[in-house]
N, C-alpha and C. Protein backbone atom coordinates (compact mmCIF):
# COMPACT_ATOMS: atom_id res chain seq x y z
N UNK A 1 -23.22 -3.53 30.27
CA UNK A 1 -24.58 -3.99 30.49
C UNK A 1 -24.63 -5.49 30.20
N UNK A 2 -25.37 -6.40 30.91
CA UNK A 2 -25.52 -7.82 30.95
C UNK A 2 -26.54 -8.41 29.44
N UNK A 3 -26.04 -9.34 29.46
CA UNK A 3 -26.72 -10.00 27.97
C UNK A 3 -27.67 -10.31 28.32
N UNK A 4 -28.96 -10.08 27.66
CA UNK A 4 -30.18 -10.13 27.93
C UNK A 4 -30.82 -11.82 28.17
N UNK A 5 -31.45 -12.32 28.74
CA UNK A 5 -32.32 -13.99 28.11
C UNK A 5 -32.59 -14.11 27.31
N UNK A 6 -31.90 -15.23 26.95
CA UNK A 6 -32.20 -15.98 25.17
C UNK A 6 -33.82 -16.15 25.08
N UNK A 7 -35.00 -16.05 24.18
CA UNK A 7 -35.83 -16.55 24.13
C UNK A 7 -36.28 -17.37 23.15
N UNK A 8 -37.12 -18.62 23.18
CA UNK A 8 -37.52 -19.36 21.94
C UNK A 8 -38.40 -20.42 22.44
N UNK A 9 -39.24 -19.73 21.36
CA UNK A 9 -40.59 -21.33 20.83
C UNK A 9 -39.54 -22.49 20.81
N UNK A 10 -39.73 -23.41 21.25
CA UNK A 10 -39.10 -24.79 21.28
C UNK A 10 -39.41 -25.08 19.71
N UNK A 11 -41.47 -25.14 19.73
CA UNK A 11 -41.51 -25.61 18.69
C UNK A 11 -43.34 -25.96 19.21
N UNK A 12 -43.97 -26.17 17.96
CA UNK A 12 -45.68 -26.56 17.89
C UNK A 12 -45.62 -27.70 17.80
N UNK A 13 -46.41 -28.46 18.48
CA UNK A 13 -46.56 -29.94 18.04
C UNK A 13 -47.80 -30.24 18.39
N UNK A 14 -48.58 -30.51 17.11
CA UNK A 14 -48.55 -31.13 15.45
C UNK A 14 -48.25 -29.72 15.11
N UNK A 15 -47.49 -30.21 13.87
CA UNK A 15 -47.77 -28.28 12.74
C UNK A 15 -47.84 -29.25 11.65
N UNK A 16 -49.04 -29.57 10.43
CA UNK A 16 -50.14 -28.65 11.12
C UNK A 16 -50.76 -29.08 12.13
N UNK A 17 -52.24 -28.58 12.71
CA UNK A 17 -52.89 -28.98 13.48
C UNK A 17 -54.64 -29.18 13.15
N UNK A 18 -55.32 -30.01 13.01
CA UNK A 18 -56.49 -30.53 12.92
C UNK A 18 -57.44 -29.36 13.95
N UNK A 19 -58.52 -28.46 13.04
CA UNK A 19 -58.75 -27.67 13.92
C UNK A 19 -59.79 -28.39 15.04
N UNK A 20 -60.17 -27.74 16.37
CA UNK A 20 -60.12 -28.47 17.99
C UNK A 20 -59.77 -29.50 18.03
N UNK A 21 -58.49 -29.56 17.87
CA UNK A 21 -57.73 -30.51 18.08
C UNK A 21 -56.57 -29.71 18.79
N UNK A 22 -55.60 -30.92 20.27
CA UNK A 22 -54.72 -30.41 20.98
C UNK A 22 -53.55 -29.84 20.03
N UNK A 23 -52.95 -29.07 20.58
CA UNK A 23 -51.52 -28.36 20.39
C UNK A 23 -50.90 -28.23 21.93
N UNK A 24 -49.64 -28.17 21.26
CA UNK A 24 -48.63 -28.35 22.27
C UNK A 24 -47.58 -27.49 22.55
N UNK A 25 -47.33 -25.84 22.91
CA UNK A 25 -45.90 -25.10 22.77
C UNK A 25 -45.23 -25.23 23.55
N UNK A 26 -43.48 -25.53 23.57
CA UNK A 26 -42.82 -25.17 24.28
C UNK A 26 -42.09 -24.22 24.18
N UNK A 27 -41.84 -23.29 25.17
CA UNK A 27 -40.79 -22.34 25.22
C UNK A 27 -40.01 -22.23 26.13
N UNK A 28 -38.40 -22.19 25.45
CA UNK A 28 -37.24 -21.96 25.89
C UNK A 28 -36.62 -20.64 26.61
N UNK A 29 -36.45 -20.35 28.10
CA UNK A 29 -35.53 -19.33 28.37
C UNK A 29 -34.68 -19.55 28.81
N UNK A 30 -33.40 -18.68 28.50
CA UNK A 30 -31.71 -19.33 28.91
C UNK A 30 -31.11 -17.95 28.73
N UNK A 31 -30.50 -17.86 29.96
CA UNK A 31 -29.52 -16.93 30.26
C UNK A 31 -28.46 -17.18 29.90
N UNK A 32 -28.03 -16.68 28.58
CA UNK A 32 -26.49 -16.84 27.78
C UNK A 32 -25.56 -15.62 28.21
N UNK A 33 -26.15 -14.88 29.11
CA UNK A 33 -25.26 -13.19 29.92
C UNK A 33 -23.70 -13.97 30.55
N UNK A 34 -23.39 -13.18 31.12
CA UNK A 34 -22.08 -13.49 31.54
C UNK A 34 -22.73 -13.02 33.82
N UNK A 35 -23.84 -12.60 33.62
CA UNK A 35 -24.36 -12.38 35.00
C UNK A 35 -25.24 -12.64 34.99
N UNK A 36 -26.48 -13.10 36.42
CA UNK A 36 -27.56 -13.59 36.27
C UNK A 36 -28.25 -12.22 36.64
N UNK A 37 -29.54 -13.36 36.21
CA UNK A 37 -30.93 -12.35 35.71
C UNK A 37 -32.14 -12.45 37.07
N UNK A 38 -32.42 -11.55 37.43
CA UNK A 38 -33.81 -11.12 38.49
C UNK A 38 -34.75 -10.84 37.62
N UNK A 39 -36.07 -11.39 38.16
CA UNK A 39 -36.98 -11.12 37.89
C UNK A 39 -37.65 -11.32 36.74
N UNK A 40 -36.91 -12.21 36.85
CA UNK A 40 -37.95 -12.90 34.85
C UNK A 40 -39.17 -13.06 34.74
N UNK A 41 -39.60 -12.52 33.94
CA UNK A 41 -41.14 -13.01 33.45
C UNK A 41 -41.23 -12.91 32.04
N UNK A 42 -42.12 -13.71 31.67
CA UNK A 42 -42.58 -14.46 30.51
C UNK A 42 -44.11 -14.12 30.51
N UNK A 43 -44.49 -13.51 29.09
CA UNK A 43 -46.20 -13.55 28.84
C UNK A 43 -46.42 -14.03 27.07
N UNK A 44 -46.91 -15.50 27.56
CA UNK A 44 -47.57 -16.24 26.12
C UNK A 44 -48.60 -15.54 25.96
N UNK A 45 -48.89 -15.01 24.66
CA UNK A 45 -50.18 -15.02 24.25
C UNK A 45 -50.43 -15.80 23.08
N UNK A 46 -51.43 -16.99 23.45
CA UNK A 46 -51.84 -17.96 22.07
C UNK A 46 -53.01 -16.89 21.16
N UNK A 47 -53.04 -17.41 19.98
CA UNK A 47 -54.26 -17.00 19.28
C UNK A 47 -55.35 -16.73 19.69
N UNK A 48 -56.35 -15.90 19.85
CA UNK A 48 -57.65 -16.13 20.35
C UNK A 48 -58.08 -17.10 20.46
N UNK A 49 -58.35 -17.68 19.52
CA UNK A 49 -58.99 -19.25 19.31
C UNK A 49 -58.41 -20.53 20.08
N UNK A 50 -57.25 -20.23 21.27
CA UNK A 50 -56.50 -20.95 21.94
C UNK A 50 -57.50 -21.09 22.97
N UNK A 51 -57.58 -22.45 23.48
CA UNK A 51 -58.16 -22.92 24.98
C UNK A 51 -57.43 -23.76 25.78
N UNK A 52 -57.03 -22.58 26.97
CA UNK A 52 -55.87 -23.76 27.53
C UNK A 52 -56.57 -25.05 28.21
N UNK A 53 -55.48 -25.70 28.30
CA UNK A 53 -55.91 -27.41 29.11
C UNK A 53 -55.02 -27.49 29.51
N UNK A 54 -54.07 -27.31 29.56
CA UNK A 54 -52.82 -27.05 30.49
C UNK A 54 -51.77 -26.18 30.69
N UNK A 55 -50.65 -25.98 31.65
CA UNK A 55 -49.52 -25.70 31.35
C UNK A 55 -48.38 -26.06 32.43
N UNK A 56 -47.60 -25.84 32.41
CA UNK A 56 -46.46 -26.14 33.29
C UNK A 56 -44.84 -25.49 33.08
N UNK A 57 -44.14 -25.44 34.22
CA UNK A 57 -42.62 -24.67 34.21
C UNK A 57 -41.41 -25.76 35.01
N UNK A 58 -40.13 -25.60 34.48
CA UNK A 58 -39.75 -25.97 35.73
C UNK A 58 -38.96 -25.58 36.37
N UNK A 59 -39.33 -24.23 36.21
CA UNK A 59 -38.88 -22.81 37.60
C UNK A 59 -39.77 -21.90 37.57
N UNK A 60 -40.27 -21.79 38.52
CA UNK A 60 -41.30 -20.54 39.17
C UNK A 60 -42.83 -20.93 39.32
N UNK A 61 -43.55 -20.16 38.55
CA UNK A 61 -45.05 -20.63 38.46
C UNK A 61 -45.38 -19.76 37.33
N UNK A 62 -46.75 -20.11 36.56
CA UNK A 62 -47.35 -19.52 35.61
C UNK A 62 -48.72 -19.42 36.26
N UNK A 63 -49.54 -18.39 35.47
CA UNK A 63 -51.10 -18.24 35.92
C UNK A 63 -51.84 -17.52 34.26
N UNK A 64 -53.10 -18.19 34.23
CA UNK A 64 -53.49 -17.78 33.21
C UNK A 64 -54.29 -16.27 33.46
N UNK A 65 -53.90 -14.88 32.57
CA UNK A 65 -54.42 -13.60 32.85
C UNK A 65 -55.80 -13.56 31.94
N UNK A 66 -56.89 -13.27 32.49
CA UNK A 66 -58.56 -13.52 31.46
C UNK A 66 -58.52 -14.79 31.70
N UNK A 67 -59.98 -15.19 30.44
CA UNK A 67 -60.35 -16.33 30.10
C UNK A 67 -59.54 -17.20 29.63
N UNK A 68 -59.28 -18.47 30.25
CA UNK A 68 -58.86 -19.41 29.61
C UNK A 68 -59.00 -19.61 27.72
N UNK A 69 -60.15 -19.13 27.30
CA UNK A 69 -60.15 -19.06 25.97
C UNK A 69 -59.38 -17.52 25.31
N UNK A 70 -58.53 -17.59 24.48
CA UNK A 70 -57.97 -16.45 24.54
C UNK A 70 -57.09 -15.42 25.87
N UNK A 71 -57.02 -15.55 26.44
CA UNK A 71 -56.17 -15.82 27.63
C UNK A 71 -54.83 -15.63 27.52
N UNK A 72 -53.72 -14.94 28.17
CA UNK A 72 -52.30 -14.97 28.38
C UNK A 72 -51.96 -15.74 29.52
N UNK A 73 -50.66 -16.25 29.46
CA UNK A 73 -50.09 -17.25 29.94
C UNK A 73 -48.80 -15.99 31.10
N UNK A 74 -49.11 -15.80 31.98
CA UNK A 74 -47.97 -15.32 32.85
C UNK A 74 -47.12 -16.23 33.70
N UNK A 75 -45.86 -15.97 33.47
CA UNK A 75 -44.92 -16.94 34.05
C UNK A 75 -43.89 -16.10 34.75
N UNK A 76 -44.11 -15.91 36.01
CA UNK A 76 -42.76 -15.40 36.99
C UNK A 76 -41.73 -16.52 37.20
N UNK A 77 -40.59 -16.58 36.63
CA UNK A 77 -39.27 -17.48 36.53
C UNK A 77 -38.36 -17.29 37.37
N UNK A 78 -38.70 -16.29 38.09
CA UNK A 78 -37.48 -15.90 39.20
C UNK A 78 -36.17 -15.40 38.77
N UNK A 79 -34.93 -15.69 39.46
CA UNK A 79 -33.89 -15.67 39.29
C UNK A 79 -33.34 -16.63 38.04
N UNK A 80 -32.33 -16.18 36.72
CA UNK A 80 -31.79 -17.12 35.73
C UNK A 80 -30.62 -16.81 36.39
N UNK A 81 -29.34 -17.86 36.83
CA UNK A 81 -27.65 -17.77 36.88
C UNK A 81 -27.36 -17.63 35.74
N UNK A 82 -26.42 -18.28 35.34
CA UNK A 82 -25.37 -18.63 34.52
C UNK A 82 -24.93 -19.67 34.43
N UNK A 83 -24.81 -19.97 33.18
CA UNK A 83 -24.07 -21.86 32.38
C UNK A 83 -25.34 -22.34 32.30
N UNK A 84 -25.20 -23.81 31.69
CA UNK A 84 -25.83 -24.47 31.58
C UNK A 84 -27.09 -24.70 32.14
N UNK A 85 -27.17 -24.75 33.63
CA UNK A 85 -28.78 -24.65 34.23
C UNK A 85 -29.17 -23.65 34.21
N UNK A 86 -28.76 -22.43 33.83
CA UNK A 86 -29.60 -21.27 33.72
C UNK A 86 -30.40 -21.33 32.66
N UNK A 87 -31.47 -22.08 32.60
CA UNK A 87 -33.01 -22.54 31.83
C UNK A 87 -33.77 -22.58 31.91
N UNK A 88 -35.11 -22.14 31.94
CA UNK A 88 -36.45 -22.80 31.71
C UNK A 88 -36.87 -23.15 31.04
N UNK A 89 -37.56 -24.16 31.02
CA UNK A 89 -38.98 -24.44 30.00
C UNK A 89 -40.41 -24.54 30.05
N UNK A 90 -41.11 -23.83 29.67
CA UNK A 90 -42.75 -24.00 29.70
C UNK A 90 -43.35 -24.33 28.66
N UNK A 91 -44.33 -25.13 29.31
CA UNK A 91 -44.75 -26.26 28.63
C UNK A 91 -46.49 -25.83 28.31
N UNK A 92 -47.07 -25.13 27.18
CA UNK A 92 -48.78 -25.09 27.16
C UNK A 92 -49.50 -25.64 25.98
N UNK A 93 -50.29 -26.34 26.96
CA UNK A 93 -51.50 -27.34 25.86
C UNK A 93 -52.83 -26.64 25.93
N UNK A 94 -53.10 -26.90 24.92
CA UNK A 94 -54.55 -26.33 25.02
C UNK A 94 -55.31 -26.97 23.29
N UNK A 95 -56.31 -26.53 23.19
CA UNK A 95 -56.67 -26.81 21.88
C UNK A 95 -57.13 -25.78 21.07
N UNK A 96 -57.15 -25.59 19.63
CA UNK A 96 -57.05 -23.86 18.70
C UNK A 96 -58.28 -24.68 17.95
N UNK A 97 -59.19 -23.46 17.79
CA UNK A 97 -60.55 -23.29 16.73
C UNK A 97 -60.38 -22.43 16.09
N UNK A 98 -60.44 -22.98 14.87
CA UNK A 98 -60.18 -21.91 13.39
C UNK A 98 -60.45 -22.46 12.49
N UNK A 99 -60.32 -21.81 11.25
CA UNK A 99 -60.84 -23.02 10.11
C UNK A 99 -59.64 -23.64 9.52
N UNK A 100 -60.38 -24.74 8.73
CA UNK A 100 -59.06 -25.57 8.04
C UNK A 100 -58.70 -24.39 6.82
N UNK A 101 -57.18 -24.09 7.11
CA UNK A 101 -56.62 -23.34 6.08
C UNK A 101 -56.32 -22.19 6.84
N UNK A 102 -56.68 -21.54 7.42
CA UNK A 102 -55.86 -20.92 8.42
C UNK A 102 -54.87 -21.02 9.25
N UNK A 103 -54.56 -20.04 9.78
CA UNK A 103 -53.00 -19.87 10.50
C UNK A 103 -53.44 -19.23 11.91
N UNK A 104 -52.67 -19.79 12.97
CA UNK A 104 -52.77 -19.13 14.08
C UNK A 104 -51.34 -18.70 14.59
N UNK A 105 -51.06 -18.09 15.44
CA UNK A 105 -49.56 -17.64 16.39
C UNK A 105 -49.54 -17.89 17.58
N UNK A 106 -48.34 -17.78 17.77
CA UNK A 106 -48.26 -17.65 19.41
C UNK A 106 -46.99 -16.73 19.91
N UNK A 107 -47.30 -16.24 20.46
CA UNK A 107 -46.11 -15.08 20.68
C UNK A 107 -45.74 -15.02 22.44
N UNK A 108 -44.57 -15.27 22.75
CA UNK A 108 -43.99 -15.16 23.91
C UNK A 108 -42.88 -14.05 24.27
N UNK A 109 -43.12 -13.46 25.37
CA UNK A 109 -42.44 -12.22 25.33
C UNK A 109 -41.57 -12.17 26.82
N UNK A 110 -40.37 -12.35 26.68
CA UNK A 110 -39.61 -12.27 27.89
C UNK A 110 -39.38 -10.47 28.40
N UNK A 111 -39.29 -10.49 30.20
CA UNK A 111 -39.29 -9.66 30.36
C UNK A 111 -40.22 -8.21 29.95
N UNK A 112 -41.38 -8.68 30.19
CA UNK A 112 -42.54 -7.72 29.17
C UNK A 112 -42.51 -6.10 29.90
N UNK A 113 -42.43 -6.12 31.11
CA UNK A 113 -42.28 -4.76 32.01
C UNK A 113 -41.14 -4.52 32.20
N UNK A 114 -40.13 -4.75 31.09
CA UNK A 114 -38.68 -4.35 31.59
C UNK A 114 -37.93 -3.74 32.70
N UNK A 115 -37.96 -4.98 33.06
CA UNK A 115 -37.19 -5.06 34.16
C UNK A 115 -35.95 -5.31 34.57
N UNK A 116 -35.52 -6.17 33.65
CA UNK A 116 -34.14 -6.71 33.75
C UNK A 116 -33.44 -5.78 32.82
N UNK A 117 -31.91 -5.55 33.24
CA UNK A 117 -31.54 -4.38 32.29
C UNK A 117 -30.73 -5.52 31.56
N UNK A 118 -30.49 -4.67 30.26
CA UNK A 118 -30.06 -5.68 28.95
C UNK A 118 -29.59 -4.69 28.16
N UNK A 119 -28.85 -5.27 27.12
CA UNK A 119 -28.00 -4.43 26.46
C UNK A 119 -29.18 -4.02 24.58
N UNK A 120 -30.30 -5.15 24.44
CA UNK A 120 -30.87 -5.19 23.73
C UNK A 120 -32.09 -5.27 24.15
N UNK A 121 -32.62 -4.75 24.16
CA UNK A 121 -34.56 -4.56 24.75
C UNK A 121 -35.42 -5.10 22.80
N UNK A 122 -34.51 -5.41 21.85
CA UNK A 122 -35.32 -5.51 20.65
C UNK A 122 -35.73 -7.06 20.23
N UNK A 123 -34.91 -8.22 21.50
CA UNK A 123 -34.87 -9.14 20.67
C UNK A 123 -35.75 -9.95 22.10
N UNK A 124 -36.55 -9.56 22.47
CA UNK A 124 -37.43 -10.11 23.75
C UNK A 124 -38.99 -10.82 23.31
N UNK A 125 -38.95 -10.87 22.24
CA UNK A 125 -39.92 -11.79 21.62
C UNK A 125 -40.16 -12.24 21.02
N UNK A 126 -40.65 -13.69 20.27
CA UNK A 126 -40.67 -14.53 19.37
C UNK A 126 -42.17 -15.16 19.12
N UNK A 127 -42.54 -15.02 17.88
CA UNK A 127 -43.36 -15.69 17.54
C UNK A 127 -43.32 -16.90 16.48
N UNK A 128 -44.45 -17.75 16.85
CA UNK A 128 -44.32 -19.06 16.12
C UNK A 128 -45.72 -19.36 15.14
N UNK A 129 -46.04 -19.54 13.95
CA UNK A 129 -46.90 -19.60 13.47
C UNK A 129 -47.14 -21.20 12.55
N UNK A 130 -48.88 -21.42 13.20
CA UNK A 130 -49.14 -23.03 12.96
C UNK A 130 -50.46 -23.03 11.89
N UNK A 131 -50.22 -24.15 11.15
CA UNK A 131 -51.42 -23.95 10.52
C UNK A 131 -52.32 -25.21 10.54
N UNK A 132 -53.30 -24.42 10.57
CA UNK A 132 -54.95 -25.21 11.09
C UNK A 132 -55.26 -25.14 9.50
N UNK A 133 -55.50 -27.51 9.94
CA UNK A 133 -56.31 -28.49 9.16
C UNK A 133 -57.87 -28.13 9.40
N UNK A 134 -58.89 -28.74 8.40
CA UNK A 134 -60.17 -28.87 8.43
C UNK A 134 -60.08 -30.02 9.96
N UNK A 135 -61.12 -29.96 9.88
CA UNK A 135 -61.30 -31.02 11.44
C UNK A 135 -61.38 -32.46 10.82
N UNK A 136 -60.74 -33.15 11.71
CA UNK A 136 -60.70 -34.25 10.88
C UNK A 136 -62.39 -35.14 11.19
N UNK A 137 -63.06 -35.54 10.30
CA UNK A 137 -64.19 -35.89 10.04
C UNK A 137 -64.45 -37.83 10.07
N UNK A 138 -64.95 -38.34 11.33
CA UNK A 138 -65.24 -40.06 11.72
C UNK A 138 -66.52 -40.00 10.76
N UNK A 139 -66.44 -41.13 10.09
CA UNK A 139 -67.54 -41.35 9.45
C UNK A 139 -68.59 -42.42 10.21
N UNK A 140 -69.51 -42.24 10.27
CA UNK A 140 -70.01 -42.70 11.17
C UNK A 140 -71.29 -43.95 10.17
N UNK A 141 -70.99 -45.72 10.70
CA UNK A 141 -71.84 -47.13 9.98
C UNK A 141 -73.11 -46.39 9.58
N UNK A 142 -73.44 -46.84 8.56
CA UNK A 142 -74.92 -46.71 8.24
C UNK A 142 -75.66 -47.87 8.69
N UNK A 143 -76.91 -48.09 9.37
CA UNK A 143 -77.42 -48.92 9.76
C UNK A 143 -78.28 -49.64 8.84
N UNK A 144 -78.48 -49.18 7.96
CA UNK A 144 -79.27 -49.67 6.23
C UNK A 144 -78.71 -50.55 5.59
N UNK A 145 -79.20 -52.01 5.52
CA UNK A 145 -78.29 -53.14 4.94
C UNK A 145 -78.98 -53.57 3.35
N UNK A 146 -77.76 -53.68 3.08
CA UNK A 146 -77.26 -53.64 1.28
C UNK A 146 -78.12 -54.58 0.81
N UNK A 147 -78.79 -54.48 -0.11
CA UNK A 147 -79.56 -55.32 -1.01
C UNK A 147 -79.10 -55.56 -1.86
């Protein structure tokens, strides 16, 4: 049986994060098999409190499933080969509401309708967990001059 797609959070950027304020995930897929892979798909789900503002791949297409607020991220990747270009990366921005001191996730799940046969069906998802600042607070001139 063929080695399944590597999966991984790249990484959050900011961690932490200033709550409505942008965030940034990337995630990594790479076919480390010794044969290539049909039919890849990928489903992000950010935190509830996630609002996308963007996303992007650079193989296949993604579409957001529901509301943009709370919302999954579907990504059909097509075909992965083998070696080195057998990669994707997707790229989602959006901005998270929560309070300062809380924690949000994001969980990406390769191959969610198993489809692709693999020798491990246990290691097809990864989550990444960020933690939400108070909002950061502009103080805004007083117009009242000092006596």
């Amino acid at each position: 049986m063929p080695k399944p797609p590597i999966l991984g959070i790249e990484g959050d950027d900011p961690d932490p994060v200033p709550s409505d304020d942008t965030i940034t995930y990337t995630i990594e897929v790479r076919n480390t098999g010794s044969l290539g892979a049909t039919g890849i798909r990928i489903v992000d789900s950010p935190d509830a409190g996630f609002t996308y503002t963007g996303f992007s791949t650079t193989r296949g297409f993604c579409v957001v499933v529901g509301s943009y607020t709370g919302g999954d991220l579907d990504c059909d990747l097509g075909s992965l080969g083998t070696g080195p270009a057998a990669v994707a990366f997707i790229t989602v921005t959006g901005y998270v509401s929560a309070p300062g001191g809380a924690t949000v996730s994001n969980t990406a799940t390769v191959d969610p309708y198993d489809v692709v046969l693999e020798y491990d069906e246990t290691n097809n998802s990864v989550t990444i967990t960020t933690t939400v600042l108070a909002p950061t607070v502009t103080p805004t001139p007083s117009n009242t001059p000092t006596v």
